[in-house]
N, C-alpha and C. Protein backbone atom coordinates (compact mmCIF):
# COMPACT_ATOMS: atom_id res chain seq x y z
N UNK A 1 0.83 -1.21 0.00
CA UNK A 1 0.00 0.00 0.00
C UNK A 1 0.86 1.24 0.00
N UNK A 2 2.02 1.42 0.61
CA UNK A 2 3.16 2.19 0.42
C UNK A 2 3.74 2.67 -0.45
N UNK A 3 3.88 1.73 -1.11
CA UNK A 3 4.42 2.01 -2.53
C UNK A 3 3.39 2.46 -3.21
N UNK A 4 2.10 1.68 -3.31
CA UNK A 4 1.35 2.28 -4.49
C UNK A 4 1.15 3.87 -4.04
N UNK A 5 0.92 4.10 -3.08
CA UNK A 5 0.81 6.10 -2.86
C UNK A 5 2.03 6.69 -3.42
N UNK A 6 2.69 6.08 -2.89
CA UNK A 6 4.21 6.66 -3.56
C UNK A 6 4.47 6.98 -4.96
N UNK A 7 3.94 5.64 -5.54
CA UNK A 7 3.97 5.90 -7.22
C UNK A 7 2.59 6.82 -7.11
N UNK A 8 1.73 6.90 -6.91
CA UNK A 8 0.80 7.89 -6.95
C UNK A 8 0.84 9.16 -6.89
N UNK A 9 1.77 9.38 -5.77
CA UNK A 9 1.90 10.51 -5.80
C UNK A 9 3.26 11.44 -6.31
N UNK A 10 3.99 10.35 -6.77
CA UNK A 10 5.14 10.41 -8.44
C UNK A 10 4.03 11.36 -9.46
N UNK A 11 3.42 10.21 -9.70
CA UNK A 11 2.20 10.22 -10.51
C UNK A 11 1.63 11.85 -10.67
N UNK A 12 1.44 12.18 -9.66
CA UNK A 12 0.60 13.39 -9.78
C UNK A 12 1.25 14.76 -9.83
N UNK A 13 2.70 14.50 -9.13
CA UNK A 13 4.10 15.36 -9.08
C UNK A 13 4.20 15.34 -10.43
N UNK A 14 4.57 14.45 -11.26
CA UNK A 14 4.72 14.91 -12.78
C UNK A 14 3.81 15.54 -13.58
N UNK A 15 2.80 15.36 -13.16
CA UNK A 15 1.77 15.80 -13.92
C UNK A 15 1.89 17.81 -13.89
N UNK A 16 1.95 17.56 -12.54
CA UNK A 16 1.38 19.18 -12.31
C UNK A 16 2.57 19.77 -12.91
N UNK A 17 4.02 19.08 -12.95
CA UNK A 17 5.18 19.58 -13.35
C UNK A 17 4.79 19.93 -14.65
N UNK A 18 4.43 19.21 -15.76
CA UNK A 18 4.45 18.91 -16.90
C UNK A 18 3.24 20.06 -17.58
N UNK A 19 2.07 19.87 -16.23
CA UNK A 19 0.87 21.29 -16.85
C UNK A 19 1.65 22.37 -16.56
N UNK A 20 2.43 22.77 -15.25
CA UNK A 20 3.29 23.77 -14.73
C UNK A 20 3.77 24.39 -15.85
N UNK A 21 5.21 23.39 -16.82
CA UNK A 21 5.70 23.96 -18.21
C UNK A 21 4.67 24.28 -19.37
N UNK A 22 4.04 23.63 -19.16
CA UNK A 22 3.07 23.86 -20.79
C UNK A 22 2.13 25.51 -20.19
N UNK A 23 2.00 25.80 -18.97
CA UNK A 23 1.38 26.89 -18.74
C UNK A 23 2.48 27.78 -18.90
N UNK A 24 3.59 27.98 -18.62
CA UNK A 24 4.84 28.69 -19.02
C UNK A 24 5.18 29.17 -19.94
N UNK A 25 5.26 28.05 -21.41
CA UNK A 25 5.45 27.93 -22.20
C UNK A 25 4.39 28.50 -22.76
N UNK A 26 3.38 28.42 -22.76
CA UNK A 26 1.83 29.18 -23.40
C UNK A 26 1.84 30.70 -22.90
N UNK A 27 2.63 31.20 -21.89
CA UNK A 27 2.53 32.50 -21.04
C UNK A 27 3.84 32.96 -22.06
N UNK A 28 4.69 32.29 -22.27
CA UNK A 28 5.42 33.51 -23.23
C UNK A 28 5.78 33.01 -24.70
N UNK A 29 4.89 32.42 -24.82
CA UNK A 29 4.37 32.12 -26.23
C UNK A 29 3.71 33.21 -27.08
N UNK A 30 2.79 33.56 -26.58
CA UNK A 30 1.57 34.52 -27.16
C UNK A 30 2.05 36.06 -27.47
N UNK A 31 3.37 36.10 -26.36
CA UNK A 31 3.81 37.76 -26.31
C UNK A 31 5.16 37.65 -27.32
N UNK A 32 5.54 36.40 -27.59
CA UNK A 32 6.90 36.43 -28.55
C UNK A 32 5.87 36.51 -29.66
N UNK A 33 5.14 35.22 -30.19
CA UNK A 33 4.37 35.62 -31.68
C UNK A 33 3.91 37.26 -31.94
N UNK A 34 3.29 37.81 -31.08
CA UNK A 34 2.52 39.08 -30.84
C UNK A 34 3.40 39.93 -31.43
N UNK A 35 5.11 40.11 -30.77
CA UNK A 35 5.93 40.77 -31.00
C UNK A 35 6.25 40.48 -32.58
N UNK A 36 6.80 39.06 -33.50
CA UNK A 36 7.51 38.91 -33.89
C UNK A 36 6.09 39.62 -34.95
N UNK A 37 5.10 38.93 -34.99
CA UNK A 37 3.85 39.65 -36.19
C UNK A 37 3.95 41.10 -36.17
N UNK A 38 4.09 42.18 -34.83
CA UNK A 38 4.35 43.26 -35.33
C UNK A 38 6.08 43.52 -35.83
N UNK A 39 6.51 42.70 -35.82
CA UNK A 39 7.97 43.37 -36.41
C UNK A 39 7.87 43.47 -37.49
N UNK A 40 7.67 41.69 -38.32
CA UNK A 40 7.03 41.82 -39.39
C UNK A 40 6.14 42.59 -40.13
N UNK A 41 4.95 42.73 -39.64
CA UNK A 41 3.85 44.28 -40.10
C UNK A 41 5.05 45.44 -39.85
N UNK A 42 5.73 45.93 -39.34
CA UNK A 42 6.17 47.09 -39.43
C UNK A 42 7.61 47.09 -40.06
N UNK A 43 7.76 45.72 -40.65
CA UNK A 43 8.70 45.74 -41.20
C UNK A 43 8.26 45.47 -43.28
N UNK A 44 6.80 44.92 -43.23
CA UNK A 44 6.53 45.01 -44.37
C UNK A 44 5.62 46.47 -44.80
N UNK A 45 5.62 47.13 -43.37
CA UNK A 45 4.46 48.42 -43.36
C UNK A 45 5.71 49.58 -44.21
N UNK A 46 7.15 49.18 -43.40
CA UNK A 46 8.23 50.54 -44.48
C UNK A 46 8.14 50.14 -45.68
N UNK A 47 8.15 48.61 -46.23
CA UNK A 47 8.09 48.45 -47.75
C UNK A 47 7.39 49.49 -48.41
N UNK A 48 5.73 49.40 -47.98
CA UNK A 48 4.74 49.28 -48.57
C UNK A 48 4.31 50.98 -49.05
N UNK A 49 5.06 51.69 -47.36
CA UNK A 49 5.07 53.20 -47.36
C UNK A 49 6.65 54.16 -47.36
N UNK A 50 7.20 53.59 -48.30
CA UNK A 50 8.85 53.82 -48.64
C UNK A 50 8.84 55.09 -48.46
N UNK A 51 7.87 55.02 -50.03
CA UNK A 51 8.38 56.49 -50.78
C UNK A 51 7.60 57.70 -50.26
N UNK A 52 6.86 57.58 -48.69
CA UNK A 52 6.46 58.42 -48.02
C UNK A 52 6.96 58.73 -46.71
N UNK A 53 7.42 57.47 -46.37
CA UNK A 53 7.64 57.39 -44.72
C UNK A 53 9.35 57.81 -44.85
N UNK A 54 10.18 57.52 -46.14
CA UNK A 54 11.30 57.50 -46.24
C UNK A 54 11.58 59.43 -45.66
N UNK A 55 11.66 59.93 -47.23
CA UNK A 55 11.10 61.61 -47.43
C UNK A 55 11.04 61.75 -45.49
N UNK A 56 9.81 61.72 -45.28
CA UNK A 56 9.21 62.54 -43.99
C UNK A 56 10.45 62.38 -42.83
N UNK A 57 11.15 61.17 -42.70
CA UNK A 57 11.83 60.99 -41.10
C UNK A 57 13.56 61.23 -42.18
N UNK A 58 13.82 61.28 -43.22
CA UNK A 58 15.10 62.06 -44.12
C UNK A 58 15.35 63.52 -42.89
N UNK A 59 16.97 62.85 -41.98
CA UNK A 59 17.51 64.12 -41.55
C UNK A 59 18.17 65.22 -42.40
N UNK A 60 18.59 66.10 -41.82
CA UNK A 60 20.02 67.34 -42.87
C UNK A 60 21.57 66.38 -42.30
N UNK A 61 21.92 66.26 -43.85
CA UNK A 61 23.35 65.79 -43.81
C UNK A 61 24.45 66.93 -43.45
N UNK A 62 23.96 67.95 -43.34
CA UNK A 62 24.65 69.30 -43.29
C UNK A 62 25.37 69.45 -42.31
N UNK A 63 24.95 69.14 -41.02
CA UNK A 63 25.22 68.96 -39.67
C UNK A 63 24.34 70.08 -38.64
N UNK A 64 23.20 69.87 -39.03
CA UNK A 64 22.28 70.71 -38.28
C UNK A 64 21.01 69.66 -37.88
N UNK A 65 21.30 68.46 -38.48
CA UNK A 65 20.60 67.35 -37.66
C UNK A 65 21.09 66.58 -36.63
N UNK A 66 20.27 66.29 -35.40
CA UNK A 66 20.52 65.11 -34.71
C UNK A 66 21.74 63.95 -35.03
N UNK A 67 22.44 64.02 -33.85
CA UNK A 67 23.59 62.81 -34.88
C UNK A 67 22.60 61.51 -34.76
N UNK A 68 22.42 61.62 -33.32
CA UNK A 68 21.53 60.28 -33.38
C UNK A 68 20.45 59.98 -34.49
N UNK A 69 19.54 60.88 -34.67
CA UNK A 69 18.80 60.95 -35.94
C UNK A 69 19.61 60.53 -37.27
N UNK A 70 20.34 60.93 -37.32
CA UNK A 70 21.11 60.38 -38.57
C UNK A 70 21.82 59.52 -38.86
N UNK A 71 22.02 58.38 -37.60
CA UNK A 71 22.59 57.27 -37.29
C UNK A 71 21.47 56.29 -37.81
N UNK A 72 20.38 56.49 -37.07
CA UNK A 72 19.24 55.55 -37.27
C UNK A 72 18.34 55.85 -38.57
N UNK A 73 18.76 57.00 -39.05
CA UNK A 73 18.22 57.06 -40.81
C UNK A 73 18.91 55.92 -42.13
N UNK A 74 20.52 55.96 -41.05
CA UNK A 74 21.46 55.52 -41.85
C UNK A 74 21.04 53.82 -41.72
N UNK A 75 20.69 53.61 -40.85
CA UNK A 75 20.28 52.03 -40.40
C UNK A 75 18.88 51.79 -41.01
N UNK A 76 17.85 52.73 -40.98
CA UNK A 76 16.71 52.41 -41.74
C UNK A 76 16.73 52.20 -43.23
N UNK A 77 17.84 52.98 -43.47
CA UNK A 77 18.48 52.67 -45.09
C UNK A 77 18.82 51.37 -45.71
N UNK A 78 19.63 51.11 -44.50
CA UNK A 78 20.36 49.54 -45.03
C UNK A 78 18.95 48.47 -44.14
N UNK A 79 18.50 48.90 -44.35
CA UNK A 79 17.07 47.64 -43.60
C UNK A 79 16.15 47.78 -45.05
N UNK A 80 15.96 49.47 -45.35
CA UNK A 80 15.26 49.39 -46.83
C UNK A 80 15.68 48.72 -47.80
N UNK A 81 17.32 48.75 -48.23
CA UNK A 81 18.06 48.08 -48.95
C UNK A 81 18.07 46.75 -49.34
N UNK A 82 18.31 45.98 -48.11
CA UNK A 82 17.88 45.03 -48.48
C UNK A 82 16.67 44.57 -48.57
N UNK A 83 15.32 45.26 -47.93
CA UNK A 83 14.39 44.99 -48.40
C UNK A 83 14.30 44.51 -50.33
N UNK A 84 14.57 45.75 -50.52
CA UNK A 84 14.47 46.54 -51.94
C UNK A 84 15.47 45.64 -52.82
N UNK A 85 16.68 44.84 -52.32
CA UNK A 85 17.21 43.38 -53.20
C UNK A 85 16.22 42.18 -52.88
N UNK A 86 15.55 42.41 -52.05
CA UNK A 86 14.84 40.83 -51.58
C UNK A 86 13.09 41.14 -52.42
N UNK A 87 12.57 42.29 -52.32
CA UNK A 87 11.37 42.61 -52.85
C UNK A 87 11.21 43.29 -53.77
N UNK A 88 12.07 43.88 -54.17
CA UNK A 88 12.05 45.13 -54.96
C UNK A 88 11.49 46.23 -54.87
N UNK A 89 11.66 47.48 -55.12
CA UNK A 89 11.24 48.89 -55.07
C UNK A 89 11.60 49.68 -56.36
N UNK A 90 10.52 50.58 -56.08
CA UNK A 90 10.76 51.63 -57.42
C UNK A 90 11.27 52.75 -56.54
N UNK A 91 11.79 53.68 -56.71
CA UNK A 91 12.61 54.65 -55.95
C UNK A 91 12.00 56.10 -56.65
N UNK A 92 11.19 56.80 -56.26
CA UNK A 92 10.90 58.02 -56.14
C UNK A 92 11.49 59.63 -55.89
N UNK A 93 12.39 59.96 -56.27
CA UNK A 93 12.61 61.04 -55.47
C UNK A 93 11.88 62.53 -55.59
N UNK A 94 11.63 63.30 -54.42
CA UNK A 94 10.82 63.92 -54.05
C UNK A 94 10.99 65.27 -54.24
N UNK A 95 9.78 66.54 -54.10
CA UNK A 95 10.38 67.53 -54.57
C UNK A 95 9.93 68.48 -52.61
N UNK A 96 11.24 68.75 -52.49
CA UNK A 96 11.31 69.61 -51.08
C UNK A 96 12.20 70.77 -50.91
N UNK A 97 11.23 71.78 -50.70
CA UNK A 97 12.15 73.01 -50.50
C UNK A 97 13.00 73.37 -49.62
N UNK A 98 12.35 72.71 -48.44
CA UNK A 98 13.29 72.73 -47.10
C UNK A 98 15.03 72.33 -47.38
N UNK A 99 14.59 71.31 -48.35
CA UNK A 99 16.12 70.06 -48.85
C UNK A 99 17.14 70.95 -49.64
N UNK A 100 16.71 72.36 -49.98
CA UNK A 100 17.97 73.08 -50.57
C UNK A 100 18.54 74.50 -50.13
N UNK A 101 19.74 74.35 -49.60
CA UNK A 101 19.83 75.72 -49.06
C UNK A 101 21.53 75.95 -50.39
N UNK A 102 20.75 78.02 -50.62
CA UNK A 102 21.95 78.37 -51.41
C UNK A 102 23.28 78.97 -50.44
N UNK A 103 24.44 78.09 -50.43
CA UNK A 103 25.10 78.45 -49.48
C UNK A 103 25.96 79.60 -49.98
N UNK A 104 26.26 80.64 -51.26
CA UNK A 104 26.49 81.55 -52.09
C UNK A 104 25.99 82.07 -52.88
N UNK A 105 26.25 82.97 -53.55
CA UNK A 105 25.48 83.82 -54.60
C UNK A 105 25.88 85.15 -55.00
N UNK A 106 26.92 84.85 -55.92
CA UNK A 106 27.73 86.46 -56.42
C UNK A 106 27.89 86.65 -57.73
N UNK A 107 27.61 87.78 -57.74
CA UNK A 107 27.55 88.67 -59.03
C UNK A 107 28.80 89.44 -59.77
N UNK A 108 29.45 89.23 -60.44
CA UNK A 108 30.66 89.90 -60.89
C UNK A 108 30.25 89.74 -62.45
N UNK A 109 30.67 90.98 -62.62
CA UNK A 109 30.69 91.57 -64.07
C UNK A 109 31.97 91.04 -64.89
N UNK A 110 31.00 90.17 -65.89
CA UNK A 110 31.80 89.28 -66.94
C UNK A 110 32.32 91.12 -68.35
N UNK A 111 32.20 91.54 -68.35
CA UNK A 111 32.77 92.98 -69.16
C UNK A 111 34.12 93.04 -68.57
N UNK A 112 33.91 93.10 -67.07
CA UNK A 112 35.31 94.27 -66.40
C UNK A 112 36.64 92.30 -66.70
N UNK A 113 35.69 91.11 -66.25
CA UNK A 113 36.73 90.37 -66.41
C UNK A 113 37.64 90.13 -68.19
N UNK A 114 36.22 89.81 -69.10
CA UNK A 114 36.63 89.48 -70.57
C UNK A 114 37.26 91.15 -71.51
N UNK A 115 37.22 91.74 -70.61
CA UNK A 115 37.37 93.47 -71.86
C UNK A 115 36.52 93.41 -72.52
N UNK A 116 36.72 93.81 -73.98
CA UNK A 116 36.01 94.33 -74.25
C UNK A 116 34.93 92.75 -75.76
N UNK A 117 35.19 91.51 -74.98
CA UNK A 117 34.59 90.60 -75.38
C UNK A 117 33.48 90.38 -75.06
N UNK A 118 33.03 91.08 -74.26
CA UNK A 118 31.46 90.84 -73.82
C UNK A 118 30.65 92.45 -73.68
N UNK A 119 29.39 92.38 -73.72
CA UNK A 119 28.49 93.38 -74.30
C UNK A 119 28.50 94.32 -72.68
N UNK A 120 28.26 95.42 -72.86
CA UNK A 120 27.77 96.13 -71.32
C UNK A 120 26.97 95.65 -70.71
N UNK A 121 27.23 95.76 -69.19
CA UNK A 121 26.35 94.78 -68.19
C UNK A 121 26.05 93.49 -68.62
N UNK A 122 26.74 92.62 -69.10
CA UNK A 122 26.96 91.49 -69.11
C UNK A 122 27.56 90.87 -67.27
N UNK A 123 26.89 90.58 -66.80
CA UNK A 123 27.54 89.56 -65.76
C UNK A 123 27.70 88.22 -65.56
N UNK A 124 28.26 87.57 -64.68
CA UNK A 124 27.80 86.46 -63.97
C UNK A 124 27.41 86.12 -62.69
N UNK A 125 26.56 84.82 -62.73
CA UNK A 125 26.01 85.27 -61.30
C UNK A 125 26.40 83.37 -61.09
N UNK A 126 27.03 83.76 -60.09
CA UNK A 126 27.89 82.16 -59.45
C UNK A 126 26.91 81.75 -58.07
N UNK A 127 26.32 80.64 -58.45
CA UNK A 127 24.98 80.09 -57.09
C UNK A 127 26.32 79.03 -56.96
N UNK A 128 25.97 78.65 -55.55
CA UNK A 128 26.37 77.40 -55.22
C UNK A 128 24.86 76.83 -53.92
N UNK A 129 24.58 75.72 -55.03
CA UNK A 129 22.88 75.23 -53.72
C UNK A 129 23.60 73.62 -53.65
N UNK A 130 23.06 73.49 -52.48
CA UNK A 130 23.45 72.15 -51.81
C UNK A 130 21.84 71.20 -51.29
N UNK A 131 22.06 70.03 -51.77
CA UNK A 131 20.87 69.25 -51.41
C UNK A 131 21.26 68.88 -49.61
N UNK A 132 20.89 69.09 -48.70
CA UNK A 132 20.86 69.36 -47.43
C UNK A 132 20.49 67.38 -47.00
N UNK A 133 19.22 67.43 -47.48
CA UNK A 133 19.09 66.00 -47.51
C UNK A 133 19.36 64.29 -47.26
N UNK A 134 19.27 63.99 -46.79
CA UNK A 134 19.89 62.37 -46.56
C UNK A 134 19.24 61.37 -47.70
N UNK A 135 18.72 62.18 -48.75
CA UNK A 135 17.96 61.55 -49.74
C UNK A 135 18.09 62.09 -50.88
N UNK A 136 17.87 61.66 -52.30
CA UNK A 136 17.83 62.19 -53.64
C UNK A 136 16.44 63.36 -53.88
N UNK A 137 16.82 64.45 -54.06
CA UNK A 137 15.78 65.32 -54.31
C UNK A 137 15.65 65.97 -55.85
N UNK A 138 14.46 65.75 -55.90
CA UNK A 138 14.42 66.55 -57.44
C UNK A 138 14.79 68.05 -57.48
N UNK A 139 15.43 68.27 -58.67
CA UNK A 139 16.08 69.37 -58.84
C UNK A 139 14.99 70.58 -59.25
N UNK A 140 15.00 71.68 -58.31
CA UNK A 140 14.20 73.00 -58.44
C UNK A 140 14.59 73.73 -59.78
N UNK A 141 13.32 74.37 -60.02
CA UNK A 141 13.72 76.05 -60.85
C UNK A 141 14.88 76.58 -60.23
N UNK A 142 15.24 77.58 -60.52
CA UNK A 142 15.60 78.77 -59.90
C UNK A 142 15.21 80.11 -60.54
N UNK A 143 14.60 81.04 -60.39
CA UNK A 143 14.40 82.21 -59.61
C UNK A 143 15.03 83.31 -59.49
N UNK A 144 15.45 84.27 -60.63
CA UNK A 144 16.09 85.53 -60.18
C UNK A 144 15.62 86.74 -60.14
N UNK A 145 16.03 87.83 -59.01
CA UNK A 145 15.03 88.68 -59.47
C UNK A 145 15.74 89.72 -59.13
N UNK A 146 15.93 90.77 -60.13
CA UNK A 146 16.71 91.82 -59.83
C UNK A 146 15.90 93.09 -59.52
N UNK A 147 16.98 93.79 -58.70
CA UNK A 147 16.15 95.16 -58.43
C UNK A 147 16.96 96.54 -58.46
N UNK A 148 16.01 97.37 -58.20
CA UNK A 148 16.72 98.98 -58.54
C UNK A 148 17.36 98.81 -56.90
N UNK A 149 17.79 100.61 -56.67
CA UNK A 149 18.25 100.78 -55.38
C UNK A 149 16.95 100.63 -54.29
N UNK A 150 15.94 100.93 -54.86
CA UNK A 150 14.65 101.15 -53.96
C UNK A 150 14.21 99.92 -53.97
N UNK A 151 14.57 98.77 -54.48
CA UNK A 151 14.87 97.33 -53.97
C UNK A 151 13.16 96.86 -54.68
N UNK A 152 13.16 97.61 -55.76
CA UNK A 152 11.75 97.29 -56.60
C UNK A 152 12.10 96.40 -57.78
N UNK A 153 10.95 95.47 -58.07
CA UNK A 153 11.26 94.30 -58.77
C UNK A 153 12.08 94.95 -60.64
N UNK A 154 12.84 94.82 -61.23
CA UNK A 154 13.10 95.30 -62.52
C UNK A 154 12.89 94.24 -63.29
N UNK A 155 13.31 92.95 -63.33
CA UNK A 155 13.05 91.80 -64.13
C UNK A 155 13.14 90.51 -63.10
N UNK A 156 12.85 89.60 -63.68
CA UNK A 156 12.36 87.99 -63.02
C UNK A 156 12.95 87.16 -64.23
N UNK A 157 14.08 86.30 -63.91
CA UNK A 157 14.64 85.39 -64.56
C UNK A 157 14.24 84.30 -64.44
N UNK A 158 13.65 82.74 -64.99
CA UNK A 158 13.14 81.67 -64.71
C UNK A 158 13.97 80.87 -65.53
N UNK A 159 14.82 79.94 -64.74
CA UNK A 159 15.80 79.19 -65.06
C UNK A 159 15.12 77.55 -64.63
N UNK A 160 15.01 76.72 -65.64
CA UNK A 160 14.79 74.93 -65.31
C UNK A 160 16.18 74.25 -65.28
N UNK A 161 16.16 73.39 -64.52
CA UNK A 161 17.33 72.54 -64.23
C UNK A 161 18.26 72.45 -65.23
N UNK A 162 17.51 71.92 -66.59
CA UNK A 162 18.19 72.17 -67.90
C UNK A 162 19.07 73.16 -68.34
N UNK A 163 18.45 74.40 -67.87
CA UNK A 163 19.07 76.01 -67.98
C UNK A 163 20.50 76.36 -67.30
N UNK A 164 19.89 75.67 -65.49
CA UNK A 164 20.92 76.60 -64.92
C UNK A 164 22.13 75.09 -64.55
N UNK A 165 21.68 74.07 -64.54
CA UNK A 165 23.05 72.91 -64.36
C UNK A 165 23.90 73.07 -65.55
N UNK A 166 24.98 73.46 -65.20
CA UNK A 166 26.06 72.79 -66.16
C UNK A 166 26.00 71.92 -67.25
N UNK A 167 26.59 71.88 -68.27
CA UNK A 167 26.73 71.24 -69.29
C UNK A 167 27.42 69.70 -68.93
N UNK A 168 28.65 70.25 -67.98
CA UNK A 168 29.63 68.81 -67.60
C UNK A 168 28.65 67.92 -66.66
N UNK A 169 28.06 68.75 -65.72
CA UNK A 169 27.29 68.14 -64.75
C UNK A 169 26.10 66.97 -65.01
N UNK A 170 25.60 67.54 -66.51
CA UNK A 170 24.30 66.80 -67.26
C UNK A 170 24.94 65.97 -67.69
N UNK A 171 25.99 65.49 -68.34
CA UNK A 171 26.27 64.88 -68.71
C UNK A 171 27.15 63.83 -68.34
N UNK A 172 27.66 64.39 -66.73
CA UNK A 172 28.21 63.03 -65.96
C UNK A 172 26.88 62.16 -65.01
N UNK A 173 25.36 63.02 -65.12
CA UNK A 173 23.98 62.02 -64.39
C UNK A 173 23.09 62.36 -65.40
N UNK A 174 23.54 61.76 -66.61
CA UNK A 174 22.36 61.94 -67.58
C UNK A 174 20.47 61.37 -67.28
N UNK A 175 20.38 60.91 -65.93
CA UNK A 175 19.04 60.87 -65.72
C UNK A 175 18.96 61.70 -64.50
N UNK A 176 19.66 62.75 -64.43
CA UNK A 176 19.68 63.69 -63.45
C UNK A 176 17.65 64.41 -63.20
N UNK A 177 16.93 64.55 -64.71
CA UNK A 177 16.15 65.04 -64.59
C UNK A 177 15.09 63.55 -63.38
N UNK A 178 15.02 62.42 -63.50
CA UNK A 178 14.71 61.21 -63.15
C UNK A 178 15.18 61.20 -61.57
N UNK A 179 16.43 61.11 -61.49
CA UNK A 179 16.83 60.44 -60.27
C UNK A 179 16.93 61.85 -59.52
N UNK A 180 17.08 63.03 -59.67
CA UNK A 180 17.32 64.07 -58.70
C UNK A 180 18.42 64.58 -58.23
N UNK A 181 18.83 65.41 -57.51
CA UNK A 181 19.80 65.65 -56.59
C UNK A 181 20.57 64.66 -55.89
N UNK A 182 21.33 63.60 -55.83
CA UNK A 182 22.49 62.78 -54.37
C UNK A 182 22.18 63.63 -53.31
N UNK A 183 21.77 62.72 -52.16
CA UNK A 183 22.38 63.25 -50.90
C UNK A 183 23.21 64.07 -50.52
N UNK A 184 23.68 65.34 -50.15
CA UNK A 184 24.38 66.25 -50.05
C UNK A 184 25.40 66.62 -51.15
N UNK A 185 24.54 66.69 -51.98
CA UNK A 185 25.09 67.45 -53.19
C UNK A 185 25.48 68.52 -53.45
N UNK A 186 26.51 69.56 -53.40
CA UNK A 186 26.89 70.72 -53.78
C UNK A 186 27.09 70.76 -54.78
N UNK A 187 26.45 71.49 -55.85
CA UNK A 187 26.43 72.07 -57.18
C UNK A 187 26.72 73.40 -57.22
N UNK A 188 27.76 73.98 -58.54
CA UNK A 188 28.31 75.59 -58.34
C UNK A 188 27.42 75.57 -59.64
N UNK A 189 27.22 76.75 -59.73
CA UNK A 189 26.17 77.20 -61.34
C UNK A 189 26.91 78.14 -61.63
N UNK A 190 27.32 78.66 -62.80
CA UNK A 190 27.34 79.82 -63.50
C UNK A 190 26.58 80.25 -64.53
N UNK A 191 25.96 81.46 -64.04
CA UNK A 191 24.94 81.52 -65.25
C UNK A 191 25.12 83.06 -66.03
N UNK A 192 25.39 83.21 -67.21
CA UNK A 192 25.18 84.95 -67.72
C UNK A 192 24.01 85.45 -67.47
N UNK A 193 24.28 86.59 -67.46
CA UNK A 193 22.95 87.45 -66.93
C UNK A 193 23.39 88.80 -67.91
N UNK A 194 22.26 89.14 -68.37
CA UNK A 194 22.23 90.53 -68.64
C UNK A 194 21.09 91.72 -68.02
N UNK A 195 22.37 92.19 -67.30
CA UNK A 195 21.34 93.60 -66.12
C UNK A 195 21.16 94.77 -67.10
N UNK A 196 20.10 95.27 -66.30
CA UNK A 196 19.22 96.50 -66.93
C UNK A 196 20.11 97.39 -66.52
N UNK A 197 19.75 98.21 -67.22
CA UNK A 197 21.34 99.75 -66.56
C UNK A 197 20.80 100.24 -65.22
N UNK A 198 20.01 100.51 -64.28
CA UNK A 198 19.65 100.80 -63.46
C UNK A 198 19.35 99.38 -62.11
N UNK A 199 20.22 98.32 -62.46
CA UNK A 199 20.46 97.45 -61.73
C UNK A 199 20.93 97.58 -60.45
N UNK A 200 20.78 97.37 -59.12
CA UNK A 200 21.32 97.74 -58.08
C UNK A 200 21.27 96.10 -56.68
N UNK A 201 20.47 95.37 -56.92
CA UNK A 201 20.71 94.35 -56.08
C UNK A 201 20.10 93.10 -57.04
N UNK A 202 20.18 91.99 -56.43
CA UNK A 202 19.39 90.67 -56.99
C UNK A 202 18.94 89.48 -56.01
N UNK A 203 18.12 88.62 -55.79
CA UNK A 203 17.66 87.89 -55.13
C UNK A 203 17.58 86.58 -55.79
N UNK A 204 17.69 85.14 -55.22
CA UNK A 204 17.70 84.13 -56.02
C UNK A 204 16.78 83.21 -55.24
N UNK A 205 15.64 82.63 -55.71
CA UNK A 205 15.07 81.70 -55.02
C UNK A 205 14.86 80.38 -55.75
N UNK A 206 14.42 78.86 -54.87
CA UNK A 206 14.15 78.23 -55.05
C UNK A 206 12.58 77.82 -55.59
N UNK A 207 12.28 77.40 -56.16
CA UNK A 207 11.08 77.26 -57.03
C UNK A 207 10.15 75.53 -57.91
N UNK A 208 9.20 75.17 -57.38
CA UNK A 208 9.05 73.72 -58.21
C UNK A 208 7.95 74.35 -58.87
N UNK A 209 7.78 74.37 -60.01
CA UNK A 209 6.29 74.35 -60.96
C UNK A 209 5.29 73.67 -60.43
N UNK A 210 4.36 74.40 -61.09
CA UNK A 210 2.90 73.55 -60.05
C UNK A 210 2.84 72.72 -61.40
């Protein structure tokens, strides 16, 4: 009779052991799947919203962003990446004004440099704009607008990418109009200008066509 309680109560020791693990095992079961389905969803959710979600959380490479921010842009990149070898993507780039700042802009008279090879008030006007960006941005108008001394409009110049990029430049990213601006791109422009005789300042802005 000894024994049989004994094995009996073996018997019932394993049992509860055995429901014990399977209740364990079911307790962090449910919160690993839970987790791993949202990694997944939010890892097929950047696929799906690239070419929006990318753009919006894009720091300034300039150094006026967050380093940390731009650490973890740099990591969301190479997570898109290989998405984008394993699924594929079409790549968008976007048009943002914020994404270009002109870090120069001077005017010197192409007459006083060439003599007497160039016409009166002939100038040049030397931009240098930089894509700020951690992303490819489509390339803006530009925008000139000159004025008297009383700083009143005299003429409005409207230059397309075509106009004011370089000749060498088009032709070392011949889908420049397509793919956009590189990531911190500094581009120098030179462009002729011919000022009105009563010329006295000029303004240069950024511009996308509606």
């Amino acid at each position: 009779m000894g024994v049989e309680q004994k094995n009996g109560s073996n018997s019932t020791a394993d049992a509860d052991s055995a429901q014990k693990k399977r209740f364990k095992r079911s307790k962090y079961l449910k919160p690993t799947l839970l987790s791993l389905l949202f990694l997944v969803s939010l890892i097929f959710g950047e696929h799906l919203f690239r070419n929006t979600l990318i753009p919006a959380l894009a720091p300034r490479i300039d150094g006026t962003s967050n380093a940390v921010a731009v650490r973890t842009f740099s990591l969301l990149q190479f997570v898109d990446q290989k998405l984008c070898s394993a699924l594929g993507c079409f790549n968008r780039p976007v048009s943002d004004f914020s994404a270009w700042k002109i870090t120069s802009a001077t005017l010197s008279s192409e007459s006083a440099r060439d003599g007497l090879k160039s016409p009166a008030n002939q100038s040049i006007l030397q931009i240098e704009i930089q894509n700020r960006l951690a992303i490819p941005i489509l390339f803006p108008n530009l925008e000139i607008s000159l004025t008297d001394a009383e700083e009143s409009e005299l003429k409005t110049i409207h230059l397309t990418p075509k106009e004011w990029l370089s000749p060498s430049w088009q032709e070392s990213h011949p889908d420049f109009l397509k793919n956009g601006a590189p990531a911190g791109e500094i581009i120098l422009a030179e462009l002729p200008i011919l000022l009105p005789a009563n010329a006295a300042g000029y303004r240069v802005h950024v511009i996308y066509p509606h």
